[in-house]
Protein backbone atom coordinates (compact mmCIF):
# COMPACT_ATOMS: atom_id res chain seq x y z
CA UNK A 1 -78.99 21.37 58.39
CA UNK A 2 -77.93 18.00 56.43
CA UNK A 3 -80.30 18.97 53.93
CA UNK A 4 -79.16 22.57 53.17
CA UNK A 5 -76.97 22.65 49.70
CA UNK A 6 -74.19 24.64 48.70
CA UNK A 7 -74.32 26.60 45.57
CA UNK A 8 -71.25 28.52 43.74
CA UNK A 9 -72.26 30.55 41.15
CA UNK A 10 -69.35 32.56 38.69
CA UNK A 11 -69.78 36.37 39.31
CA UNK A 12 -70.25 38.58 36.90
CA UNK A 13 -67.45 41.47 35.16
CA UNK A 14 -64.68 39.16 36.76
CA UNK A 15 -61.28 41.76 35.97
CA UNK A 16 -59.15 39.04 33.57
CA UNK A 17 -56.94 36.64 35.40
CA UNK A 18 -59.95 36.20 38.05
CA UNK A 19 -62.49 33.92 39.06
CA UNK A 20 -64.73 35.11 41.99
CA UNK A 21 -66.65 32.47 43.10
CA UNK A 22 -69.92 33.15 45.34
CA UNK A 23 -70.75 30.77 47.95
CA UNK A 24 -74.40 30.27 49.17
CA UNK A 25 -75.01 27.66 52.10
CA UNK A 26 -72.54 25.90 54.22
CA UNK A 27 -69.26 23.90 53.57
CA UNK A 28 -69.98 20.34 55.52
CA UNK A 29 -68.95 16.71 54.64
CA UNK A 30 -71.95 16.52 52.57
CA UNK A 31 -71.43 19.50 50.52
CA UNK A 32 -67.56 20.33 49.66
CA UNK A 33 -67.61 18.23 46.75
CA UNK A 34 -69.14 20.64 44.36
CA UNK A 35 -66.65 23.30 45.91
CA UNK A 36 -63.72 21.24 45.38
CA UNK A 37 -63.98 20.18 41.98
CA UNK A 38 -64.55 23.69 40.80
CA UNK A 39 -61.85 24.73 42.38
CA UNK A 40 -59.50 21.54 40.71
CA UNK A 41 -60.95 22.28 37.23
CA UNK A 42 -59.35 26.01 36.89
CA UNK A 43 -57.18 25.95 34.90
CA UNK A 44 -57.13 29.54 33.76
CA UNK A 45 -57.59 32.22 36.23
CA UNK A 46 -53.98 33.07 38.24
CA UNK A 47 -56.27 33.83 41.42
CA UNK A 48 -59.25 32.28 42.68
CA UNK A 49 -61.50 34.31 44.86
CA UNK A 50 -64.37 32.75 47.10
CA UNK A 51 -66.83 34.61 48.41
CA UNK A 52 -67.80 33.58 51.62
CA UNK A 53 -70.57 36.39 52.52
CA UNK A 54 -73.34 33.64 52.10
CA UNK A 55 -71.48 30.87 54.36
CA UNK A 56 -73.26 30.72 57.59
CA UNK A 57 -71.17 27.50 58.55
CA UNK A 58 -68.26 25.36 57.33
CA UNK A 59 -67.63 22.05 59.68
CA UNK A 60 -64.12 19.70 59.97
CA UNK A 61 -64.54 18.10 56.46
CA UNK A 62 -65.41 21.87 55.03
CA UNK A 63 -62.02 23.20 56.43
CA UNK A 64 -60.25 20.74 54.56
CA UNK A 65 -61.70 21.43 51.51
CA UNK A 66 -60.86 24.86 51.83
CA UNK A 67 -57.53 24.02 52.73
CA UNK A 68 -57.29 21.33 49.87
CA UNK A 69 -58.38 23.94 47.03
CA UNK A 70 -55.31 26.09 48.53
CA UNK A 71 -53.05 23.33 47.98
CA UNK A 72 -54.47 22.43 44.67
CA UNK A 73 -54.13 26.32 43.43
CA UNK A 74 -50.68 26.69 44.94
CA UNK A 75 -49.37 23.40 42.93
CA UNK A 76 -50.65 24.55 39.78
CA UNK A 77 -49.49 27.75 40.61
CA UNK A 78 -52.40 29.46 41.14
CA UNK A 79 -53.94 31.95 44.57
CA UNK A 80 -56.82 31.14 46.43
CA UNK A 81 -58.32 33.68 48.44
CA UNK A 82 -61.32 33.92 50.85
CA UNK A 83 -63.06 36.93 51.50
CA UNK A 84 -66.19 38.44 53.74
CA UNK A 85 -65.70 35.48 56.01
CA UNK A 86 -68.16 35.62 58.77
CA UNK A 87 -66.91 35.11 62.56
CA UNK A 88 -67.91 32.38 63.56
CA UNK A 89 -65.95 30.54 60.68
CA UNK A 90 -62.49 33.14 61.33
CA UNK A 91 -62.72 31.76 64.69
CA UNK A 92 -63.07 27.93 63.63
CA UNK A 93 -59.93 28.84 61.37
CA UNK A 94 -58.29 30.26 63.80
CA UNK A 95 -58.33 27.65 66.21
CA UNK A 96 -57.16 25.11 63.55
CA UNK A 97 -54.46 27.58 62.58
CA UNK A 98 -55.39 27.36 58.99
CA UNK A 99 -56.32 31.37 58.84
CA UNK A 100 -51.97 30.74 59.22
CA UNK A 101 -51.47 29.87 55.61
CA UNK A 102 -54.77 31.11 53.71
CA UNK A 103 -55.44 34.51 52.77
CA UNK A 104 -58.18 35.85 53.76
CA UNK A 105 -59.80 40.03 53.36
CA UNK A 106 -62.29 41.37 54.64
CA UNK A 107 -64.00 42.52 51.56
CA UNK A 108 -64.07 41.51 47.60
CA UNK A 109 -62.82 44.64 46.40
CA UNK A 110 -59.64 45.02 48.91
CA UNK A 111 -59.09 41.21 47.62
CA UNK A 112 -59.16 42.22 43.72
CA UNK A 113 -57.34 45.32 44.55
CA UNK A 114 -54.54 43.35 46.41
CA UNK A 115 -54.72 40.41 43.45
CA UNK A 116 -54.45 42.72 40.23
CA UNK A 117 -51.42 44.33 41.38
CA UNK A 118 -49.45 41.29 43.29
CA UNK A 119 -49.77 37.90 44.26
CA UNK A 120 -52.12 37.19 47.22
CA UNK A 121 -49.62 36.07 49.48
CA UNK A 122 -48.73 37.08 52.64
CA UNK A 123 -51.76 39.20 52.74
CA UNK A 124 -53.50 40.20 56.12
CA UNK A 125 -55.77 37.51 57.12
């Protein structure tokens, strides 16, 4: 497992004023970095959409990246959103209470339909 990368790769026919970023391998101490500082170099997109279909695990130092990119899209104004979160991470965020202040939907297109209209808060987790 400490050898397993993480790899975000921009998808393609992104609707303007969205970056969907798709997330292969798991969030860990050893592998937020690369997530984080994509996340703190976006400067353009109002929302910021990861996709966490191909994240079989995020550990303590992965939920506070998560939770740091929210905080660094929030102060520049800016929506993060999670979506196809497996279980096993929902229930690791819900014990930590942090599925409390992210937004999180079940699938990409209910979070781009939800996004192009309004801003993603307060949107069901």
């Amino acid at each position: 497992m400490w050898d397993e990368k993480l790899t975000i790769t921009d998808a393609q026919g992104t609707p303007e004023g969205q970056r969907i970023l798709q997330l292969n391998g798991p969030i860990t101490i050893t592998t937020f970095f690369g997530l984080r500082d994509t996340v703190r170099a976006e400067k353009t997109a109002q929302t910021v959409i990861l996709d966490f279909s191909q994240v079989p695990y995020v550990d303590s130092a992965g939920v506070g990246a998560i939770v740091n990119a929210h905080v660094s899209c929030l102060n520049s104004g800016r929506n993060l959103v999670l979506v196809a979160v497996q279980d096993r991470i929902k229930t690791l965020m819900k014990n930590t209470r942090v599925d409390e202040v992210l937004t999180i939907f079940p699938t990409l297109q209910e979070a781009q339909a939800a996004t192009s209209t309004k801003k993603a808060t307060g949107a069901p987790n």
